[in-house]
N, C-alpha and C. Protein backbone atom coordinates (compact mmCIF):
# COMPACT_ATOMS: atom_id res chain seq x y z
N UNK A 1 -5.76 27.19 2.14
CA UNK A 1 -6.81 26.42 1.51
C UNK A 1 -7.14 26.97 0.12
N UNK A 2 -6.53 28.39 -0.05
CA UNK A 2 -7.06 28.86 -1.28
C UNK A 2 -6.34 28.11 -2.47
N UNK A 3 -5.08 27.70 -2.07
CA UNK A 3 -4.02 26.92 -2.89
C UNK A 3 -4.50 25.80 -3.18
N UNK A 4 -4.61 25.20 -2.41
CA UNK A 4 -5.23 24.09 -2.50
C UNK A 4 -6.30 23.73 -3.58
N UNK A 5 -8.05 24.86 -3.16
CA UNK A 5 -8.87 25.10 -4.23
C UNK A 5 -8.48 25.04 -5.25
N UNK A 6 -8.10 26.08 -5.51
CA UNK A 6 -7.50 26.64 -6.67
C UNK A 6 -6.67 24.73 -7.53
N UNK A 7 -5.93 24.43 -7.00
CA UNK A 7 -5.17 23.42 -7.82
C UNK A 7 -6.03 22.26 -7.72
N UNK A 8 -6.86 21.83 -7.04
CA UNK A 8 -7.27 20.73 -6.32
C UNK A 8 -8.18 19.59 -8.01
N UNK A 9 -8.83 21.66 -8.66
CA UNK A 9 -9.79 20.37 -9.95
C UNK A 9 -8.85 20.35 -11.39
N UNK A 10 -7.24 20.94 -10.92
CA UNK A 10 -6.49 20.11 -12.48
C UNK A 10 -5.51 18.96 -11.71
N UNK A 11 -5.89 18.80 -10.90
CA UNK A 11 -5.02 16.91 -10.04
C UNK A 11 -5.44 16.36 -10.72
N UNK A 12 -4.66 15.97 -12.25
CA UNK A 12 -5.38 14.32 -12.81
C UNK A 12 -4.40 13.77 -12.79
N UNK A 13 -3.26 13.51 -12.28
CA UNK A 13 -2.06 12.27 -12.32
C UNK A 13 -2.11 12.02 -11.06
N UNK A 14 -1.60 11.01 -10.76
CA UNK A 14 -0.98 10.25 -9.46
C UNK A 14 -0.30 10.62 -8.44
N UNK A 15 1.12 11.63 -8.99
CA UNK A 15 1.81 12.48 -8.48
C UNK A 15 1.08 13.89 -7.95
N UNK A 16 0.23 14.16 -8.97
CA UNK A 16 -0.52 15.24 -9.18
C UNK A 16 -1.40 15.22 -7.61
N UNK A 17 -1.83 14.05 -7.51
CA UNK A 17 -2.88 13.70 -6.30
C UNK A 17 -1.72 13.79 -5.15
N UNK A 18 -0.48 13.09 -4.75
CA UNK A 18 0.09 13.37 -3.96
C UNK A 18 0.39 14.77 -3.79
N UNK A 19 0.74 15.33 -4.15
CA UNK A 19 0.81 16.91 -4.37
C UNK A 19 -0.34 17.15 -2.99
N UNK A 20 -1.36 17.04 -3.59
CA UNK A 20 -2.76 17.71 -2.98
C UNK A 20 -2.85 16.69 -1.83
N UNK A 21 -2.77 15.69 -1.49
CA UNK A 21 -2.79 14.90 -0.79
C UNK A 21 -1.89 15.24 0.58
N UNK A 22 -0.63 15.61 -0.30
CA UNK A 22 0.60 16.07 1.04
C UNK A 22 0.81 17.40 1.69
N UNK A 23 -0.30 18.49 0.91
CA UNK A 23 -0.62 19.53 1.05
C UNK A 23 -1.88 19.65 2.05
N UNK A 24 -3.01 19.01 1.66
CA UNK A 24 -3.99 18.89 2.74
C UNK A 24 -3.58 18.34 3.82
N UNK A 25 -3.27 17.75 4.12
CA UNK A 25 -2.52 16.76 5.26
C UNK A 25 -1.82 18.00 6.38
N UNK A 26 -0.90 18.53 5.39
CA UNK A 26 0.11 19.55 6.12
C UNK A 26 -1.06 20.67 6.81
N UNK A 27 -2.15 21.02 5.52
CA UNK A 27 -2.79 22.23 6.17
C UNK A 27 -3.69 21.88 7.04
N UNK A 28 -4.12 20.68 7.74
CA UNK A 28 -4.82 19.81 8.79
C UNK A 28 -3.68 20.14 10.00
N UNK A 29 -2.54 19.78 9.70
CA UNK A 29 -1.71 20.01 11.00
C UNK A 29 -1.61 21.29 11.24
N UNK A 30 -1.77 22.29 10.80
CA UNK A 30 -1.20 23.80 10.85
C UNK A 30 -3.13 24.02 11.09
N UNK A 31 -3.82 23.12 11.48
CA UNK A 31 -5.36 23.74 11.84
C UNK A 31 -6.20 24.28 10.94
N UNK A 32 -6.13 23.57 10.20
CA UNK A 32 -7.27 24.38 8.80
C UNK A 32 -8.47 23.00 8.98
N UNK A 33 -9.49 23.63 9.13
CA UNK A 33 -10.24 22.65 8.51
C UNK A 33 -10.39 22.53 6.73
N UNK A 34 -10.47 21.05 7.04
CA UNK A 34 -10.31 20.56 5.54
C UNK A 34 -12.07 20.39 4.61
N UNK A 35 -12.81 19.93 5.94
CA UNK A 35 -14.45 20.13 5.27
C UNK A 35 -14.55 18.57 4.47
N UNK A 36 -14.97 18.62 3.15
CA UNK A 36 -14.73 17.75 2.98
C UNK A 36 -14.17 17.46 1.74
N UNK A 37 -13.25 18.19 1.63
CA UNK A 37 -11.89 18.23 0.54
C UNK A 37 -11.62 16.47 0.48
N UNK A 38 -11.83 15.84 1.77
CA UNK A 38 -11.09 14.77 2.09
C UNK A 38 -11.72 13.45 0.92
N UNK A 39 -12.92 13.91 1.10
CA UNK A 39 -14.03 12.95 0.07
C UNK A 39 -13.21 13.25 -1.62
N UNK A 40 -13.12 14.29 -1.74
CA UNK A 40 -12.98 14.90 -3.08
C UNK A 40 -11.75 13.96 -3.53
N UNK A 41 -10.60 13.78 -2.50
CA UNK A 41 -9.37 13.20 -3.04
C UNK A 41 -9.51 12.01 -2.72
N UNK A 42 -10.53 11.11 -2.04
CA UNK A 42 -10.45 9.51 -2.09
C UNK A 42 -11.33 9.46 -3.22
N UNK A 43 -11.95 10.43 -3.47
CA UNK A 43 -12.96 9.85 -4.99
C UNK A 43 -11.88 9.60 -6.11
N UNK A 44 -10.71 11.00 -6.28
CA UNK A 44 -9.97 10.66 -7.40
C UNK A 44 -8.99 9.63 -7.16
N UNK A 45 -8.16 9.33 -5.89
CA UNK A 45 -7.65 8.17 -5.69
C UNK A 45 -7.89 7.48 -6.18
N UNK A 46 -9.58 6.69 -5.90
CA UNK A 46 -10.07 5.79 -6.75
C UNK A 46 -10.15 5.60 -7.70
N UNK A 47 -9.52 6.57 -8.92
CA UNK A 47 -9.69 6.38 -9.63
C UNK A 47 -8.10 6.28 -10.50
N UNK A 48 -7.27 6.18 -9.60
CA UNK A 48 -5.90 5.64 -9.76
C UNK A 48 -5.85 4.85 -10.53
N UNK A 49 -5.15 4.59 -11.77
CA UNK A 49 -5.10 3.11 -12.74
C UNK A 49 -3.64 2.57 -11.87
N UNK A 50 -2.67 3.70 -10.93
CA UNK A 50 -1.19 2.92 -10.64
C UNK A 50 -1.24 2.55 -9.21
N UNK A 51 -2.46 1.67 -9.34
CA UNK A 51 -2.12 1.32 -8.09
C UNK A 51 -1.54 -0.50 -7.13
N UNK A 52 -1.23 0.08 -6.24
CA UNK A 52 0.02 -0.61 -5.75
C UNK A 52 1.02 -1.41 -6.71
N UNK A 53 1.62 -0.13 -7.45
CA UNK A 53 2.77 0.18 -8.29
C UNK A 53 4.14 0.54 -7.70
N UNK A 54 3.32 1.17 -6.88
CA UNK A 54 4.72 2.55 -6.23
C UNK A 54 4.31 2.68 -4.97
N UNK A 55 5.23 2.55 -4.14
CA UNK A 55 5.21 2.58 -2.49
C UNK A 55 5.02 4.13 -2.29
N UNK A 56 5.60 5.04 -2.99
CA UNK A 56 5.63 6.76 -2.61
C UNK A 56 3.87 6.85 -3.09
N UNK A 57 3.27 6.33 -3.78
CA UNK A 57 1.95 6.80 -4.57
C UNK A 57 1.04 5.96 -3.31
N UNK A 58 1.50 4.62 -2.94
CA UNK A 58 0.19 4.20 -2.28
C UNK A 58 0.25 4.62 -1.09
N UNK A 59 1.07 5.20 -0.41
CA UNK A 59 1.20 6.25 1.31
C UNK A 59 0.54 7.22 0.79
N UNK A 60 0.53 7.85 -0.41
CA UNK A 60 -0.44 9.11 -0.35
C UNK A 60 -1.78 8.75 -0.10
N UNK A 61 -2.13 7.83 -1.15
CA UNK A 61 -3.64 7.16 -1.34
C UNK A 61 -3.91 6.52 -0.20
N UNK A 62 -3.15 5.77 0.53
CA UNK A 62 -3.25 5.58 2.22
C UNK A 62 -4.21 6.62 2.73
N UNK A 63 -3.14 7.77 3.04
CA UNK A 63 -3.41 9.05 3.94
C UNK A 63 -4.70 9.30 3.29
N UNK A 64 -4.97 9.64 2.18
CA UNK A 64 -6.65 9.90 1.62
C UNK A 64 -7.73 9.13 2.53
N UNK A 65 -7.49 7.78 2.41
CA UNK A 65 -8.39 6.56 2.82
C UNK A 65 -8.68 6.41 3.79
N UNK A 66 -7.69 6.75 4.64
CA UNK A 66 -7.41 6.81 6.33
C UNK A 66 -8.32 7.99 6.65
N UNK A 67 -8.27 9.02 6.18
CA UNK A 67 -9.10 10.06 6.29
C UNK A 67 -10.57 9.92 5.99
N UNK A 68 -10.64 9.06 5.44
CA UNK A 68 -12.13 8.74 4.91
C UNK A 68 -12.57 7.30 4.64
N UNK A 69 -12.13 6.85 5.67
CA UNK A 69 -12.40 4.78 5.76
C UNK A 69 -13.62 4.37 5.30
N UNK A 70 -14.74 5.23 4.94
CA UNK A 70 -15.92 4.51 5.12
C UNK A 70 -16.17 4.31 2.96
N UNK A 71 -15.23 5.50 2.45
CA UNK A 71 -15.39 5.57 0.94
C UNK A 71 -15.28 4.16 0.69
N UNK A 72 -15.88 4.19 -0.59
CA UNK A 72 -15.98 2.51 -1.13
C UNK A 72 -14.59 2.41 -1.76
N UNK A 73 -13.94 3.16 -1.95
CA UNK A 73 -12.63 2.88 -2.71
C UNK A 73 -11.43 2.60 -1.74
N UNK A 74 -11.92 3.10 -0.59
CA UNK A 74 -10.76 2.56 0.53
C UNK A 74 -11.10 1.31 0.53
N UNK A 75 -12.01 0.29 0.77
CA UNK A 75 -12.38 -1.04 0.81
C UNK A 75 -11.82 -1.53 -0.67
N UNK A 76 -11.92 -1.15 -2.03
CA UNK A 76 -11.04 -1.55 -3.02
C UNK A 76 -9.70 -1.31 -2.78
N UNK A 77 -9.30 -0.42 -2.67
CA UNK A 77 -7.72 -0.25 -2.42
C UNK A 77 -7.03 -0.90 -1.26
N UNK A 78 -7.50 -1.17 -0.28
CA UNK A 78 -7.12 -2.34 1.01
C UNK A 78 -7.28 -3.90 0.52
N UNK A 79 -8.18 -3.65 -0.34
CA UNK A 79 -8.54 -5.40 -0.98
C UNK A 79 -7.55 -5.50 -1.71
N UNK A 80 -7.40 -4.52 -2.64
CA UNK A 80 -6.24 -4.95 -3.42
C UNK A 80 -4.42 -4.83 -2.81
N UNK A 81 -4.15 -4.57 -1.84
CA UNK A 81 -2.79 -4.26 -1.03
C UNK A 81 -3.04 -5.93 -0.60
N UNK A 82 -3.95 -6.03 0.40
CA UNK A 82 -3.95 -7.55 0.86
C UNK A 82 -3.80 -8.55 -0.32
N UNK A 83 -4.02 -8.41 -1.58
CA UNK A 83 -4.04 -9.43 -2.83
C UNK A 83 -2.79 -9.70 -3.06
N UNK A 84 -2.13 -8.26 -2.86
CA UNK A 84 -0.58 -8.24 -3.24
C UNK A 84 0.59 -8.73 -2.32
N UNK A 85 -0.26 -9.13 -0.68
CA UNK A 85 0.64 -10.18 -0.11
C UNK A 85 1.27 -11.32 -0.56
N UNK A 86 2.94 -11.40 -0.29
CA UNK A 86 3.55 -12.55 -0.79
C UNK A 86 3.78 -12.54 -2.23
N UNK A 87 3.66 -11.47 -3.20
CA UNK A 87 3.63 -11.44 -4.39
C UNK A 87 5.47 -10.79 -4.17
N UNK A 88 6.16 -11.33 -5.11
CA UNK A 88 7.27 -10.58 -5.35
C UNK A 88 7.01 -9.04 -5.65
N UNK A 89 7.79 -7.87 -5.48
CA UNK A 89 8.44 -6.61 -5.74
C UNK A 89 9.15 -5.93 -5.81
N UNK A 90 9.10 -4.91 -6.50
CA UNK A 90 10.33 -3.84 -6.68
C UNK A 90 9.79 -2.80 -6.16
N UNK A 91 8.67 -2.64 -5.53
CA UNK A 91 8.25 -1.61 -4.92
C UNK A 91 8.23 -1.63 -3.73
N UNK A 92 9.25 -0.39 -3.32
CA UNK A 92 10.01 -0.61 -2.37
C UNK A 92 10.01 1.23 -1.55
């Protein structure tokens, strides 16, 4: 978790958030409590400009949301996946 800390307040890219995203996740399975780290990364999720761009970026932002269903940005980011039904893609 100290890794985590430590990197968690220079995550400002997308990738950057998966990083921390696929890291907390892992240290949840290996029994760490996470507290509420979980809030911290659906806040910056939300604040994603690439979203549902990239299939590898929106499974991260998934896993955030899922972790924290009640954030208002999971209800934007599900609104906007459902918008993108039936729309052609390359995101794949």
């Amino acid at each position: 978790m100290a890794v985590f800390d430590e990197r968690q307040p220079h995550a400002n890219t997308a990738f950057q958030l998966c990083d921390q995203t696929s890291l907390l996740g892992r240290l949840e399975l290996a029994g760490c409590d996470a507290g509420a780290r979980w809030d911290e990364l659906a806040d910056r999720w939300d604040g994603v400009a690439e979203r549902h761009t990239c299939g590898f970026l929106d499974v991260h932002a998934a896993l955030a949301f899922v972790r924290r269903p009640d954030h208002p940005g999971a209800q934007r980011w599900y609104r906007g996946l459902k918008e993108r039904e039936g729309v052609g893609s390359d995101n794949i």
